[in-house]
C-alpha atoms as a PDB file:
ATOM      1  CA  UNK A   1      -8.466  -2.967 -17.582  1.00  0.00           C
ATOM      2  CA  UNK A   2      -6.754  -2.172 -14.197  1.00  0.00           C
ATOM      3  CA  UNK A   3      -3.768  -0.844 -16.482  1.00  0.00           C
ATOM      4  CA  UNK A   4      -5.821   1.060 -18.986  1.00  0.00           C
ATOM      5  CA  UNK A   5      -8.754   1.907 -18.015  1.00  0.00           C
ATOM      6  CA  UNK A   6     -10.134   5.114 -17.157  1.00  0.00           C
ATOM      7  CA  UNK A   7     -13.427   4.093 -16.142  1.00  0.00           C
ATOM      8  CA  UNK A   8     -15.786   7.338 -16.690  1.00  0.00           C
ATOM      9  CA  UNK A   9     -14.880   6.841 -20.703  1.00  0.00           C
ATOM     10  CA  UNK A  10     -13.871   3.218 -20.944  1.00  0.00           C
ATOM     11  CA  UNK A  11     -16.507   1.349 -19.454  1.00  0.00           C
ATOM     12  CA  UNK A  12     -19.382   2.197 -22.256  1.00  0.00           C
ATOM     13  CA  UNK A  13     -16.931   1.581 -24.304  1.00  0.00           C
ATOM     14  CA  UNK A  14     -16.107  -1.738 -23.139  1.00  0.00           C
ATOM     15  CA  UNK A  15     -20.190  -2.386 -22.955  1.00  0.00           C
ATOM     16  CA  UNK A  16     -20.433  -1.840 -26.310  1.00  0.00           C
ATOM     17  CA  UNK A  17     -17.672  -4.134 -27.444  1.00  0.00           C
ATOM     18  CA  UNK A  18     -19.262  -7.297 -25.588  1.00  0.00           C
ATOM     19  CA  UNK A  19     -22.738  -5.673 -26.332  1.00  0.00           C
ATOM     20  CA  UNK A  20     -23.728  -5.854 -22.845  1.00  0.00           C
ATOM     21  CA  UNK A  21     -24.989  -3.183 -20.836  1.00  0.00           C
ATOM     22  CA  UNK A  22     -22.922  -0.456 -18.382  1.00  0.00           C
ATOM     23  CA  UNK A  23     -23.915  -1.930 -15.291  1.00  0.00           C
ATOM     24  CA  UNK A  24     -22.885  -5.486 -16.148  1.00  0.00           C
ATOM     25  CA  UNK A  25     -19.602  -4.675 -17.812  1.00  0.00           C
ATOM     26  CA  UNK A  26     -18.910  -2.619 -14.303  1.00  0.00           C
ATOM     27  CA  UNK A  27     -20.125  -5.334 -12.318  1.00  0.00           C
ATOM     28  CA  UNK A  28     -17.574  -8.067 -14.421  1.00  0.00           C
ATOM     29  CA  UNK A  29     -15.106  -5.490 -13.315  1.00  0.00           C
ATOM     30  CA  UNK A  30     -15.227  -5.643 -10.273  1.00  0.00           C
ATOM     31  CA  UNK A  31     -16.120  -8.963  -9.152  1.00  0.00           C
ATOM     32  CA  UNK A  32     -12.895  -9.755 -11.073  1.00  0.00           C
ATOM     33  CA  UNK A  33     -11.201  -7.078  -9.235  1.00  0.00           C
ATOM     34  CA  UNK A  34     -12.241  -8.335  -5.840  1.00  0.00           C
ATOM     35  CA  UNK A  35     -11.283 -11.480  -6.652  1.00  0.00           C
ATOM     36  CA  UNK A  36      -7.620 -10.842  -8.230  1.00  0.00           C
ATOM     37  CA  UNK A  37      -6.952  -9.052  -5.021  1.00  0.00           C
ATOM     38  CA  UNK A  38      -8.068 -11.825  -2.759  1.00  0.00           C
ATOM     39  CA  UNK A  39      -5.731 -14.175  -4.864  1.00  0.00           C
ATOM     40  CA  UNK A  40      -2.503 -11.758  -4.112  1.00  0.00           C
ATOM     41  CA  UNK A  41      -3.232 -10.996  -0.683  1.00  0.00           C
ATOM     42  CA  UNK A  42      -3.053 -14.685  -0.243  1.00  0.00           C
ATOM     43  CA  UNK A  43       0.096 -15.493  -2.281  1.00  0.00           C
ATOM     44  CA  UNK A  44       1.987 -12.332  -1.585  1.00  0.00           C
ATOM     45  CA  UNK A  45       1.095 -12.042   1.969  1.00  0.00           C
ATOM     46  CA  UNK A  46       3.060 -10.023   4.962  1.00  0.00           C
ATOM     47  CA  UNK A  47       6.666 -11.267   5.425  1.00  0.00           C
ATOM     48  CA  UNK A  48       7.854 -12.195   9.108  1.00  0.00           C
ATOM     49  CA  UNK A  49      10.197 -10.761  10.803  1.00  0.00           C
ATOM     50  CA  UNK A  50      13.155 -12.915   9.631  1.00  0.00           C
ATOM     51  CA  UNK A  51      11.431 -12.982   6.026  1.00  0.00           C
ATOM     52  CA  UNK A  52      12.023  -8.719   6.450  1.00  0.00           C
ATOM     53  CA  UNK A  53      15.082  -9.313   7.329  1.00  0.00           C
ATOM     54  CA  UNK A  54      16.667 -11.192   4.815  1.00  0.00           C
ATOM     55  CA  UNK A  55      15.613  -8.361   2.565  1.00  0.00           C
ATOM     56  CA  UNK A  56      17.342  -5.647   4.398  1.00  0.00           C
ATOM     57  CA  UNK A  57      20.824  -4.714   2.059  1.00  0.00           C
ATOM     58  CA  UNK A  58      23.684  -4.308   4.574  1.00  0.00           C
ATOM     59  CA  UNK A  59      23.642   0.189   3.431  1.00  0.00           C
ATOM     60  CA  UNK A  60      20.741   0.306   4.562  1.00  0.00           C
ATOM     61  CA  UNK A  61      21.228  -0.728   8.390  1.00  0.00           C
ATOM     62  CA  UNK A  62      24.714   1.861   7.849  1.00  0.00           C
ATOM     63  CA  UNK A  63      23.001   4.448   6.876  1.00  0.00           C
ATOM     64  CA  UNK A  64      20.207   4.679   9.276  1.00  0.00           C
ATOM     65  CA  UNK A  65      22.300   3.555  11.785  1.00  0.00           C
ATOM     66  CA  UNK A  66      20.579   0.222  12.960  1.00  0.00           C
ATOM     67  CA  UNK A  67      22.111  -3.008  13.813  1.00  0.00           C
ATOM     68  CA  UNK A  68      22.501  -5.732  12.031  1.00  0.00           C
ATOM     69  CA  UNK A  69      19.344  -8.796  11.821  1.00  0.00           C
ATOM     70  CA  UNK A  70      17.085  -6.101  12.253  1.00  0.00           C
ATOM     71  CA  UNK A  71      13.662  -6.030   9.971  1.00  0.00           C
ATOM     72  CA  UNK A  72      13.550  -2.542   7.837  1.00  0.00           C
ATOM     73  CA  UNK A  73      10.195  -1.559   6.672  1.00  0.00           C
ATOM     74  CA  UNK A  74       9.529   1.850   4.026  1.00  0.00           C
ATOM     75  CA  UNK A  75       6.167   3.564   4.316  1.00  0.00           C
ATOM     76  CA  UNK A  76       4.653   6.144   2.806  1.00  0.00           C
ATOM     77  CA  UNK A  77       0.865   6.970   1.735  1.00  0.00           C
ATOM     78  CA  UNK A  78      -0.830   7.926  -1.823  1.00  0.00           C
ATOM     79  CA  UNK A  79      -3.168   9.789  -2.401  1.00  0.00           C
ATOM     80  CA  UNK A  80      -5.671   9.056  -5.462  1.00  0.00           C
ATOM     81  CA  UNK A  81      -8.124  11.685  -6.629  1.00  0.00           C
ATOM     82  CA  UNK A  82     -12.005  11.786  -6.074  1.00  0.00           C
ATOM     83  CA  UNK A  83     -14.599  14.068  -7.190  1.00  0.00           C
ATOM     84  CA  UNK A  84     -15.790  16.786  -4.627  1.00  0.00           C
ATOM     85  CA  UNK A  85     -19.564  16.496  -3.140  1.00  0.00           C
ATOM     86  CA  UNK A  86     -21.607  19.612  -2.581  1.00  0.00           C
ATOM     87  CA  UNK A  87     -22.363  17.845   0.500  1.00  0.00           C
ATOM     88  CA  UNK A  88     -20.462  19.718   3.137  1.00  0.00           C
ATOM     89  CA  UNK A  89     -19.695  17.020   5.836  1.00  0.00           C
ATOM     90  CA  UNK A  90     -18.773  14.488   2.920  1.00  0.00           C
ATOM     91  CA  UNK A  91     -16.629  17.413   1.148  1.00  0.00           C
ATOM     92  CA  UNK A  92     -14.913  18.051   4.717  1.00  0.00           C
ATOM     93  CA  UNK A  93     -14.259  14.041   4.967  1.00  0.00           C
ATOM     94  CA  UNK A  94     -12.846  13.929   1.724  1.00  0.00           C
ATOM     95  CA  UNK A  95     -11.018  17.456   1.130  1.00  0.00           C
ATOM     96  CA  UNK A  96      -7.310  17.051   1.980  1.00  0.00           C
ATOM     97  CA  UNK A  97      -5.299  19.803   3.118  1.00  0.00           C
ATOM     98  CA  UNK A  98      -1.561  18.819   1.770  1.00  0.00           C
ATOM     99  CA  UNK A  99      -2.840  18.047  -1.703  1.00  0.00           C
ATOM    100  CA  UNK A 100      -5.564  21.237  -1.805  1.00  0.00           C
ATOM    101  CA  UNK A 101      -8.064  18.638  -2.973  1.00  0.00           C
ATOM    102  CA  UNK A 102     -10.405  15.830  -2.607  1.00  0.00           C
ATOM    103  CA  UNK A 103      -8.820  12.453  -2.247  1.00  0.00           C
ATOM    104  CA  UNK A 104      -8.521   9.021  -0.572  1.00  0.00           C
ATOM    105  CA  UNK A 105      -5.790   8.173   0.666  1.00  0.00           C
ATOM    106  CA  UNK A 106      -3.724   4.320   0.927  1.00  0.00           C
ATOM    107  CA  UNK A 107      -1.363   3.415   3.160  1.00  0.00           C
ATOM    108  CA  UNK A 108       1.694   1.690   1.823  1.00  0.00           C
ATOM    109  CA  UNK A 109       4.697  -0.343   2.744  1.00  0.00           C
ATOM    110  CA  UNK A 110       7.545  -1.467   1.376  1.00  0.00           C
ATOM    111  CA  UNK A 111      10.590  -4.093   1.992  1.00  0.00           C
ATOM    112  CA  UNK A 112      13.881  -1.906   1.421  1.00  0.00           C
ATOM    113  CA  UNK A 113      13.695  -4.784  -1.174  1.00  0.00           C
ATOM    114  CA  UNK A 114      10.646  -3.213  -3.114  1.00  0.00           C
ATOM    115  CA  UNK A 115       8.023  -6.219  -2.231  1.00  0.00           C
ATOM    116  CA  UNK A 116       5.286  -4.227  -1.229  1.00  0.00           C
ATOM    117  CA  UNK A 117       3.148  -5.794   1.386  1.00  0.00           C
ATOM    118  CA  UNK A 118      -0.742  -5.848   1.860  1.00  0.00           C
ATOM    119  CA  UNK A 119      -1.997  -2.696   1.460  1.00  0.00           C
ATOM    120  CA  UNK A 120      -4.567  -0.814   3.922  1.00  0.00           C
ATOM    121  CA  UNK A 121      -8.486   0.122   2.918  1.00  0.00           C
ATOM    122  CA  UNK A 122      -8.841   3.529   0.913  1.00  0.00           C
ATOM    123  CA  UNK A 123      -9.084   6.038   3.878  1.00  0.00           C
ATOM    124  CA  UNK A 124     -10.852   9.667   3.544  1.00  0.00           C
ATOM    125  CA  UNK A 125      -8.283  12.186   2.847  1.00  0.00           C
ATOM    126  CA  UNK A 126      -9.122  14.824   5.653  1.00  0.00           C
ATOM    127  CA  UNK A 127      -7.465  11.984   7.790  1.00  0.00           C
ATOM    128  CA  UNK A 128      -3.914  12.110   8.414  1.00  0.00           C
ATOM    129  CA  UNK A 129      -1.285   9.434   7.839  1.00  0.00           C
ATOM    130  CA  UNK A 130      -0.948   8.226  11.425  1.00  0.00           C
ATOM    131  CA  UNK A 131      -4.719   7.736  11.531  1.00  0.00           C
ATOM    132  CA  UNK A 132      -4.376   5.922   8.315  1.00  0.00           C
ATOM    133  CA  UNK A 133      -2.023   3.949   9.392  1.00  0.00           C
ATOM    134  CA  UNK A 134      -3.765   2.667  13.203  1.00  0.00           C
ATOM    135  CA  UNK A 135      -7.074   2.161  11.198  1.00  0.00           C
ATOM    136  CA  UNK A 136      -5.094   0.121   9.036  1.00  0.00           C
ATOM    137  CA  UNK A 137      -3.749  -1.676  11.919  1.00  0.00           C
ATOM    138  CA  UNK A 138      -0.285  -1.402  11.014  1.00  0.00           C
ATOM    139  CA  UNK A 139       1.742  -1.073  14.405  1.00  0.00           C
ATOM    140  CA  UNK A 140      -0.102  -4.352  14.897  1.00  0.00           C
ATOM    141  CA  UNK A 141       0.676  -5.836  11.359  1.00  0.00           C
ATOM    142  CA  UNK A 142       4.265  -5.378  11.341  1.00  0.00           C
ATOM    143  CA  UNK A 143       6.461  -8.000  12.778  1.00  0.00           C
ATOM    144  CA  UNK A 144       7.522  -7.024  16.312  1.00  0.00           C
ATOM    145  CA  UNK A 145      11.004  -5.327  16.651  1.00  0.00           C
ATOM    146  CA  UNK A 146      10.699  -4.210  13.295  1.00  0.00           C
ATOM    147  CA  UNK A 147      11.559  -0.518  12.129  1.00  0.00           C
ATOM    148  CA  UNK A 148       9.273   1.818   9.648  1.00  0.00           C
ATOM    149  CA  UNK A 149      11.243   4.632   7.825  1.00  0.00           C
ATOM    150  CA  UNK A 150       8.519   7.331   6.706  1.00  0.00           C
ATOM    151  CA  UNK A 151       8.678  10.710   6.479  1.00  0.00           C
ATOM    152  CA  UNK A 152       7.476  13.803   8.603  1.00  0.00           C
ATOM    153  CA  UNK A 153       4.246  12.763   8.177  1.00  0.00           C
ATOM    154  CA  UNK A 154       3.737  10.564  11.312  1.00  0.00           C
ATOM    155  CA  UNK A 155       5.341  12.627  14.862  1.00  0.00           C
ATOM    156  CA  UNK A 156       3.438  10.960  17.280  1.00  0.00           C
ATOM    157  CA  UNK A 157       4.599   7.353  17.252  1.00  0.00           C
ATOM    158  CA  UNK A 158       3.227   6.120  20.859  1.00  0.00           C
ATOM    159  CA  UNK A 159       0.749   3.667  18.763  1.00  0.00           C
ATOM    160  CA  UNK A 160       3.939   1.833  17.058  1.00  0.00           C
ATOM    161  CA  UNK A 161       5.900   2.215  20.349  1.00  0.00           C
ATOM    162  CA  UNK A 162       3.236   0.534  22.354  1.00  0.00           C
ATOM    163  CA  UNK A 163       3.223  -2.436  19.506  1.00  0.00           C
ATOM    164  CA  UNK A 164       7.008  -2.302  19.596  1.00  0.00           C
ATOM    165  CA  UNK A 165       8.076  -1.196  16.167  1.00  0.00           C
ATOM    166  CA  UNK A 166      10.457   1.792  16.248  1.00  0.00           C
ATOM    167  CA  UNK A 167       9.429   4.920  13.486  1.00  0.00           C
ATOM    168  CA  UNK A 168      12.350   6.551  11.859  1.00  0.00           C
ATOM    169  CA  UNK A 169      11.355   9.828  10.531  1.00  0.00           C
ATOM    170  CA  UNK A 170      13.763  12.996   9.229  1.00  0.00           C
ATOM    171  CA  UNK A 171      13.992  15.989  11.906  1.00  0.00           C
ATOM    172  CA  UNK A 172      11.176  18.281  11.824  1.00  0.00           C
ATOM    173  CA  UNK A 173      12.398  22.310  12.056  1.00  0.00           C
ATOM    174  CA  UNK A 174      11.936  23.981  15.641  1.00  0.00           C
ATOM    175  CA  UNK A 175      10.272  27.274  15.764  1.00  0.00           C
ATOM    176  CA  UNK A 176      12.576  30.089  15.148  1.00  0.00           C
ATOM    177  CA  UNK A 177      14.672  27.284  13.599  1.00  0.00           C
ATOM    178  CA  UNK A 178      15.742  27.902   9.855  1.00  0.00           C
ATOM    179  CA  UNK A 179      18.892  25.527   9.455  1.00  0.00           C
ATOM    180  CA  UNK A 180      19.246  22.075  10.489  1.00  0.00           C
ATOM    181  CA  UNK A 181      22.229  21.405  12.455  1.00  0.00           C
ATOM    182  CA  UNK A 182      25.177  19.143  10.402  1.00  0.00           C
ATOM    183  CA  UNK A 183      24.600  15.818  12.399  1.00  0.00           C
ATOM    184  CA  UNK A 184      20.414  16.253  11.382  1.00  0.00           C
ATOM    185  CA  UNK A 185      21.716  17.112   7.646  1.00  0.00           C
ATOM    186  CA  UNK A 186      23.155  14.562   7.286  1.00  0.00           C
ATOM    187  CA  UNK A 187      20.861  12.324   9.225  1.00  0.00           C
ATOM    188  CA  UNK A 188      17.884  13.487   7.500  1.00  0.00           C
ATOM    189  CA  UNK A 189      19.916  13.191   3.896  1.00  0.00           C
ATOM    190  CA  UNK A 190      20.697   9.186   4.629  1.00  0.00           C
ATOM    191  CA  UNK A 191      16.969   8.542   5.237  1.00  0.00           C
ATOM    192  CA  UNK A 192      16.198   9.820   2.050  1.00  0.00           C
ATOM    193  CA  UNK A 193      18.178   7.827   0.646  1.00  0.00           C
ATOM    194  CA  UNK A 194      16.935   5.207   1.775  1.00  0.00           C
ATOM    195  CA  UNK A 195      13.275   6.297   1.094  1.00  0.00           C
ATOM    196  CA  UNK A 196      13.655   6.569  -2.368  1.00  0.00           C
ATOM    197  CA  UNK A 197      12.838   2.868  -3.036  1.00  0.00           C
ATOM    198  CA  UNK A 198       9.008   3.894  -1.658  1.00  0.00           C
ATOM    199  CA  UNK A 199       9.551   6.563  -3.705  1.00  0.00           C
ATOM    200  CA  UNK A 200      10.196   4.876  -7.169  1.00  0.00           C
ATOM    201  CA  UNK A 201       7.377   2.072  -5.643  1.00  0.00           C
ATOM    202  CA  UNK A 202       4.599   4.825  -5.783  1.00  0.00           C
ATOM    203  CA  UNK A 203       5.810   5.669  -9.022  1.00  0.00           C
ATOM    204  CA  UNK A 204       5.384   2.163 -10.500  1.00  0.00           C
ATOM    205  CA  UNK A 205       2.068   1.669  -8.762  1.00  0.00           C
ATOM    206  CA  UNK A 206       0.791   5.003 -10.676  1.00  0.00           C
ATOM    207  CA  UNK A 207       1.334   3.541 -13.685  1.00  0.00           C
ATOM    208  CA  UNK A 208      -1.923   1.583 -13.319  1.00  0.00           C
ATOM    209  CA  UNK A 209      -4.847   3.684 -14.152  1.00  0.00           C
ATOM    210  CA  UNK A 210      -7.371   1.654 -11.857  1.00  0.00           C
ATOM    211  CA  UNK A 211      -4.942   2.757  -8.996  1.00  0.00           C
ATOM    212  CA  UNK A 212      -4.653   6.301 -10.360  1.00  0.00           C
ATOM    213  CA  UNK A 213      -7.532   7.708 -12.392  1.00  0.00           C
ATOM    214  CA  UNK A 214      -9.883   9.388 -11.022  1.00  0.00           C
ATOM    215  CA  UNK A 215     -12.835   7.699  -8.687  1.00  0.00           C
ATOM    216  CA  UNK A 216     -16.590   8.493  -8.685  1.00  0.00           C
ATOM    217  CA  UNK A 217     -17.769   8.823  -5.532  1.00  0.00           C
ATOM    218  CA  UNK A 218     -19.668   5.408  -5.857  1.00  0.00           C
ATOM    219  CA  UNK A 219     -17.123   3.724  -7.081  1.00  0.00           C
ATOM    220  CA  UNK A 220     -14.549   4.408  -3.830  1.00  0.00           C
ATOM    221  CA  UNK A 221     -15.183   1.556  -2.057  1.00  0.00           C
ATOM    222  CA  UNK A 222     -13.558   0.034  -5.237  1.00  0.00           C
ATOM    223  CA  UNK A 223     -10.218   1.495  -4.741  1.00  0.00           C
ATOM    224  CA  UNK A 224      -9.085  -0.684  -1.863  1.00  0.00           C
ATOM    225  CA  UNK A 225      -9.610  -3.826  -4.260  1.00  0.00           C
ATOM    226  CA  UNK A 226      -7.770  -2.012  -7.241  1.00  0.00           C
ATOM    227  CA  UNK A 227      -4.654  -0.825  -5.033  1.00  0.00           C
ATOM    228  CA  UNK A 228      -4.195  -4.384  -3.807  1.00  0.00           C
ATOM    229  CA  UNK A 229      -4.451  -5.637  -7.638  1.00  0.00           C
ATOM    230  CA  UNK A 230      -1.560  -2.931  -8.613  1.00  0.00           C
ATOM    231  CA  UNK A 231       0.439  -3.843  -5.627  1.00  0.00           C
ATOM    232  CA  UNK A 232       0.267  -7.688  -6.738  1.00  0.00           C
ATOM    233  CA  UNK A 233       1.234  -6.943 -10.584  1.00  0.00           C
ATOM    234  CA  UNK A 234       4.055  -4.681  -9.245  1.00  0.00           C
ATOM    235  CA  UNK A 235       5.308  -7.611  -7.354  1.00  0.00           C
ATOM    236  CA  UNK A 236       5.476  -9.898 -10.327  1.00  0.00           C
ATOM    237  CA  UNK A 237       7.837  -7.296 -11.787  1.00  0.00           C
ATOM    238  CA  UNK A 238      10.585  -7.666  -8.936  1.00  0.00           C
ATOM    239  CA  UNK A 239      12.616 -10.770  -8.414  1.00  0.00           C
ATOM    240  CA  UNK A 240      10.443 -13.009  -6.046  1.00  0.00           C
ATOM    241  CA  UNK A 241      11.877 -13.827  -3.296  1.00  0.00           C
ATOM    242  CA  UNK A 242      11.553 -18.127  -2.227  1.00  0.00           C
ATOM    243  CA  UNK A 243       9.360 -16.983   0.616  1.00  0.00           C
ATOM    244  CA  UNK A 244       6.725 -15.545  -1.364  1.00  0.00           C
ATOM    245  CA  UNK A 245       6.866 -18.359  -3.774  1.00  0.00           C
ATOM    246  CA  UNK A 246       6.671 -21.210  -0.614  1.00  0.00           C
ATOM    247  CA  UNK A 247       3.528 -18.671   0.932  1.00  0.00           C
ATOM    248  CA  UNK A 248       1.768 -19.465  -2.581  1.00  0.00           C
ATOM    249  CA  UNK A 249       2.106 -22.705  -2.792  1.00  0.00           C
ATOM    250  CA  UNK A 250       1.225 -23.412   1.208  1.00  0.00           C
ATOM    251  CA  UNK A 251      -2.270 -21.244   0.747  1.00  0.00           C
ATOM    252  CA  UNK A 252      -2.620 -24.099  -2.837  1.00  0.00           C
ATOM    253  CA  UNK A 253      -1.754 -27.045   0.078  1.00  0.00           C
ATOM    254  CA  UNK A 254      -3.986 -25.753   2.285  1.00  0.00           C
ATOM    255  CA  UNK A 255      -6.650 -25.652   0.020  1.00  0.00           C
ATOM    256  CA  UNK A 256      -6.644 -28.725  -1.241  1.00  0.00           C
ATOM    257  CA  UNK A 257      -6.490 -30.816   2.262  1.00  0.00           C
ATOM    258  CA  UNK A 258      -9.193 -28.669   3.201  1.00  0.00           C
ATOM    259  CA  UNK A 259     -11.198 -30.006   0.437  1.00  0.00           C
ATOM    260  CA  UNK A 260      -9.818 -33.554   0.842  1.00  0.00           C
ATOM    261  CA  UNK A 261      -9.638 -33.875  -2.667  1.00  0.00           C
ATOM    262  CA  UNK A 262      -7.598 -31.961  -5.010  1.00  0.00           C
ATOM    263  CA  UNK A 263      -9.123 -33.057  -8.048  1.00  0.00           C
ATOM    264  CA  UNK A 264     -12.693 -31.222  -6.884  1.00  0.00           C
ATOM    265  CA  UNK A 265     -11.365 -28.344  -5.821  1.00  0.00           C
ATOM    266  CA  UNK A 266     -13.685 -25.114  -6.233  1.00  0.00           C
ATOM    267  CA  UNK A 267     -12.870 -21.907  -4.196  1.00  0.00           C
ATOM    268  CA  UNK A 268     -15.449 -19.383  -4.067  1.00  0.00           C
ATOM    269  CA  UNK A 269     -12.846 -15.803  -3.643  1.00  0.00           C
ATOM    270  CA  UNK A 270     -15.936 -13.289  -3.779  1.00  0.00           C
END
């Protein structure tokens, strides 16, 4: 369903097939929804700062011109589609500027490795990516020392300064300015490079249509669960690395002593 569906058309469709009403069949959705997400935030959870850095590739700290042992994150935000309101303060909330419609928008980041880690609530898209990002509590979230690479979007980076990441982000024009200068070409040309892994990332999280098609306004609160469940199926596509296998089977551990006996285990996700 996350992969296919496109829920305006497919869910009385899918009522009819199990010959249960709308409601239910959405309901069933999304309880299962909630829960699949709960189940990979908690086996594919944030990596720590040496976990980061064992996925940094040696051209990447050459080309941005970082040292060595030093954890690389990629960030960038999506931004998914919702219907507009002819309620003005919600179609003001919800209208965004760069994409000349109404949208929510999700924060996401990336190891230069492609793992993409926890993903942020579905923000209004009238809000830009640096408020995305410290309602998302990201400067917070990140291992310390770590760098984000992202693009122009985020200039003021006294929020991840203060939390002690560093924010690499291309050279933004001066006015009067038409050319960058050679040293900024080429600058700005190696962090792309780099970037493109986000890049392709968005582009494989877009192929599921629960993180993609188009929301009613009812059902946004929805989208935070659904971008969390395409984040989680992306990850299964990429080599795992042990960490993220060790993290899964430490939250099954912890479980079980919890419950002092792992034969009567029940976990209640919802």
């Amino acid at each position: 369903m996350v992969t296919f569906r496109r829920f305006a058309n497919d869910m009385p469709h899918v009522a009819d097939l199990f010959n249960i009403s709308t409601a239910a069949a959405y309901h069933i959705y999304r309880s299962h929804v909630k829960t699949v997400a709960y189940i990979f935030n908690c086996h594919q959870p944030w990596p720590t700062l040496q976990q980061a850095v064992d996925c940094v590739p040696g051209r990447t700290y050459i080309n941005l011109g970082v040292g060595r042992g030093t954890a690389i994150f990629l960030g960038d935000c999506t931004e998914i589609v919702v219907p507009d309101s002819e309620y003005k303060p919600t179609h003001q909330c919800l209208y965004s500027q760069y994409k000349a419609n109404c949208t929510c928008k999700v924060f996401v980041v990336t190891t230069p490795s492609s793992y993409i880690c926890p993903m942020g609530e579905a923000r209004p898209g009238a809000c830009t990516d640096l408020e995305a990002a410290i309602a998302d509590l990201l400067p917070e979230k990140l291992p310390e020392g770590s760098y984000l690479v992202y693009d122009r979007g985020i200039q003021n980076k006294d929020a991840f300064r203060a939390a002690n990441i560093t924010v690499i982000t291309p050279s933004v024009a001066g006015k009067g300015q038409k050319v960058f200068s050679f040293q900024d070409g080429v600058t700005n040309r190696q962090i792309a490079i780099e970037r493109i892994n986000v890049e392709r990332t968005m582009k494989a999280l877009r192929n599921y249509a629960g993180f993609t098609c188009k929301k009613s306004l009812r059902t946004i609160g929805l989208a935070s669960a659904e971008s969390q469940v395409a984040r989680g199926l992306c990850n299964l596509k990429i080599e795992q690395q042990d960490w993220v296998e060790r993290s899964a089977l430490s939250v099954i551990d912890d479980v079980v002593a919890a419950a002092g006996d792992s034969e009567a285990v029940e976990i209640n996700f919802l």
